[in-house]
Protein backbone atom coordinates (compact mmCIF):
# COMPACT_ATOMS: atom_id res chain seq x y z
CA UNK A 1 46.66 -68.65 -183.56
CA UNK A 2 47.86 -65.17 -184.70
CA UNK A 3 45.56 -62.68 -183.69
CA UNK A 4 45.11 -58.89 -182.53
CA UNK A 5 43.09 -57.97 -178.81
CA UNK A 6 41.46 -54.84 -178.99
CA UNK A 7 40.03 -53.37 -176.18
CA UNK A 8 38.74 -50.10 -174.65
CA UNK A 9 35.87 -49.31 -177.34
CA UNK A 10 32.73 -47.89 -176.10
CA UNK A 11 30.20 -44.85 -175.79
CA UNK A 12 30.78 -41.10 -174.65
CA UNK A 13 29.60 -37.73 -174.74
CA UNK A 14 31.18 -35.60 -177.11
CA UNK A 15 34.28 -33.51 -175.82
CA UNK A 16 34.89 -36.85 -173.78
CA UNK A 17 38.05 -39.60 -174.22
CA UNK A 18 38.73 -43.12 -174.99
CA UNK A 19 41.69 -45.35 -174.69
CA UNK A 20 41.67 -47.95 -176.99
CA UNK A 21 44.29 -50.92 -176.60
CA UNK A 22 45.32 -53.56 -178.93
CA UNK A 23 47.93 -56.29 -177.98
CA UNK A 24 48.88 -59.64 -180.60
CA UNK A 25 49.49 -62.75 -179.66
CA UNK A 26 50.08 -66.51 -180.80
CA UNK A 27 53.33 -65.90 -182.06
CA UNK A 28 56.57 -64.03 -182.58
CA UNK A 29 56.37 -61.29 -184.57
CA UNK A 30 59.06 -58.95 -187.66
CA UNK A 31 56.47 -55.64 -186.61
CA UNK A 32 57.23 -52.93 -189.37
CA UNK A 33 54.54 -51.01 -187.83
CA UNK A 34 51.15 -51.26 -186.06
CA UNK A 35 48.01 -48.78 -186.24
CA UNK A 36 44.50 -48.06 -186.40
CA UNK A 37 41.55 -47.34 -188.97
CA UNK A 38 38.05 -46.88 -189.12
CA UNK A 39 35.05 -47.50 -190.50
CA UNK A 40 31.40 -45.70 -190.73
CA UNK A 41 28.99 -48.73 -191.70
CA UNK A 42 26.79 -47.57 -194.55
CA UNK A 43 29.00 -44.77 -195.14
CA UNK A 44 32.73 -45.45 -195.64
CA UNK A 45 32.97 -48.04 -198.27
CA UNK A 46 36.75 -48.79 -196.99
CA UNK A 47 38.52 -48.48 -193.77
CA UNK A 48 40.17 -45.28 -193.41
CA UNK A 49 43.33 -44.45 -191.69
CA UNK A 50 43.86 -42.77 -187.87
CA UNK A 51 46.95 -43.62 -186.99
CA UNK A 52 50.00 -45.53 -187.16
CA UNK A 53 53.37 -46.07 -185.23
CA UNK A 54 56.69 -47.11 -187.09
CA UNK A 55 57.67 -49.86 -184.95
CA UNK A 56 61.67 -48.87 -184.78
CA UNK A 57 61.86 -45.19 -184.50
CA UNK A 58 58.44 -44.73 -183.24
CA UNK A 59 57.55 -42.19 -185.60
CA UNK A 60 53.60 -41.09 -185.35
CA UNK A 61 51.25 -39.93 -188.00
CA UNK A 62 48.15 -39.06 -187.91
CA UNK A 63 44.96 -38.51 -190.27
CA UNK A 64 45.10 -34.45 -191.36
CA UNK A 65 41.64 -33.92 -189.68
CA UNK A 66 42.20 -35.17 -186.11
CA UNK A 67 43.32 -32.11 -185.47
CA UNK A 68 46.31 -33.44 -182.79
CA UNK A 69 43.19 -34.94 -180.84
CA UNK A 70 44.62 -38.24 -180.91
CA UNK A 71 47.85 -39.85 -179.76
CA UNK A 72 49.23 -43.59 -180.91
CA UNK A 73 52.06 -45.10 -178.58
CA UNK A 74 53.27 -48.70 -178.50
CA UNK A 75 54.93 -51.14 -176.06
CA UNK A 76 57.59 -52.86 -177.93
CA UNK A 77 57.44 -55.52 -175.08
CA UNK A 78 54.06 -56.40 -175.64
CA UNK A 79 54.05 -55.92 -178.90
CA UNK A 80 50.49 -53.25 -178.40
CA UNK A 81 49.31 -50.09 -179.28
CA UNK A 82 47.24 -47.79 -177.62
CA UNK A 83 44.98 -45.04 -179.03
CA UNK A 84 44.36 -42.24 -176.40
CA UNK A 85 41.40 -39.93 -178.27
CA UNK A 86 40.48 -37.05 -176.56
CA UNK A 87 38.04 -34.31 -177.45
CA UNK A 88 35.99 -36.98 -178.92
CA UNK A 89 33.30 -35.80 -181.84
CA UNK A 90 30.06 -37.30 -182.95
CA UNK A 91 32.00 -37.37 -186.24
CA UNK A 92 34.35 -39.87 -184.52
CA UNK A 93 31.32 -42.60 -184.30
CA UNK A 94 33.13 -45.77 -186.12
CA UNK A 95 34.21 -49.08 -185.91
CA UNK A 96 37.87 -48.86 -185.18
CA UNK A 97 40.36 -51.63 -186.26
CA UNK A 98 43.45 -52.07 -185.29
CA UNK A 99 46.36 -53.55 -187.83
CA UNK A 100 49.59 -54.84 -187.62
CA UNK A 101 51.86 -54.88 -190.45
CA UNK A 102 54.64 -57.74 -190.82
CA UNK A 103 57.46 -57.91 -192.28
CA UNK A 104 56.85 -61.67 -192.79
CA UNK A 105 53.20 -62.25 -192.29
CA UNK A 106 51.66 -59.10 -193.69
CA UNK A 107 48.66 -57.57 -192.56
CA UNK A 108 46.80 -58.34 -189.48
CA UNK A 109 43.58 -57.56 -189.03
CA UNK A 110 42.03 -56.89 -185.47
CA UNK A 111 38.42 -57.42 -184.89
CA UNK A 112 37.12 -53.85 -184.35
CA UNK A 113 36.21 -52.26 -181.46
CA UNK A 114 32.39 -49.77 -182.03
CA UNK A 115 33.14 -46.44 -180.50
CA UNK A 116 30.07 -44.06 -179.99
CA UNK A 117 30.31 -40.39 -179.37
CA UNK A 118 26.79 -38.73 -178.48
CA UNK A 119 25.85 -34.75 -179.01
């Protein structure tokens, strides 16, 4: 079964840092590239983006407001990303998914990981 593991979600204070992980398995896998979104229940009708990797050059990008907070690498052997957030906000508070995108198989979702940053 195709799936994403995310790990590394959890609760901080604010001006603290999270690593979140997020490896597929059950197959072989075309990656085009691999990322991360979030979500704000009751708030954000639709995931919005953080971050995503191109999986051949390795080119980053980044949502406009992070403010270079937030750095997305990948392991091309384990076909993962990572997340490293630093500086971490209240604003931050989400559900954060991670996605890969396939060349043959198309989107997959990951299962979200809750990250809470406190005052």
């Amino acid at each position: 079964q195709v799936q994403l593991v995310e790990s590394g979600g959890g609760s901080v204070q604010a001006g603290g840092s999270l690593r979140l992980s997020c490896a597929a398995s059950g197959g072989t896998f075309n990656v085009m590239d691999m990322g991360w979104f979030r979500q704000i229940p009751g708030v954000d009708q639709d995931r919005r983006i953080v971050a995503r990797i191109s999986w051949r050059a390795g080119s980053a990008h980044y949502r406009d407001s992070l403010g270079g907070r937030f750095t997305i690498t990948r392991d091309h052997n384990k076909t993962a990303v990572s997340l490293q957030m630093n500086t971490l906000e209240p604003e931050d508070t989400a559900i954060y998914y991670c996605y890969l995108d396939d060349y043959e198989r198309g989107r997959i979702w990951g299962q979200g990981t809750q990250v809470t940053v406190s005052p």
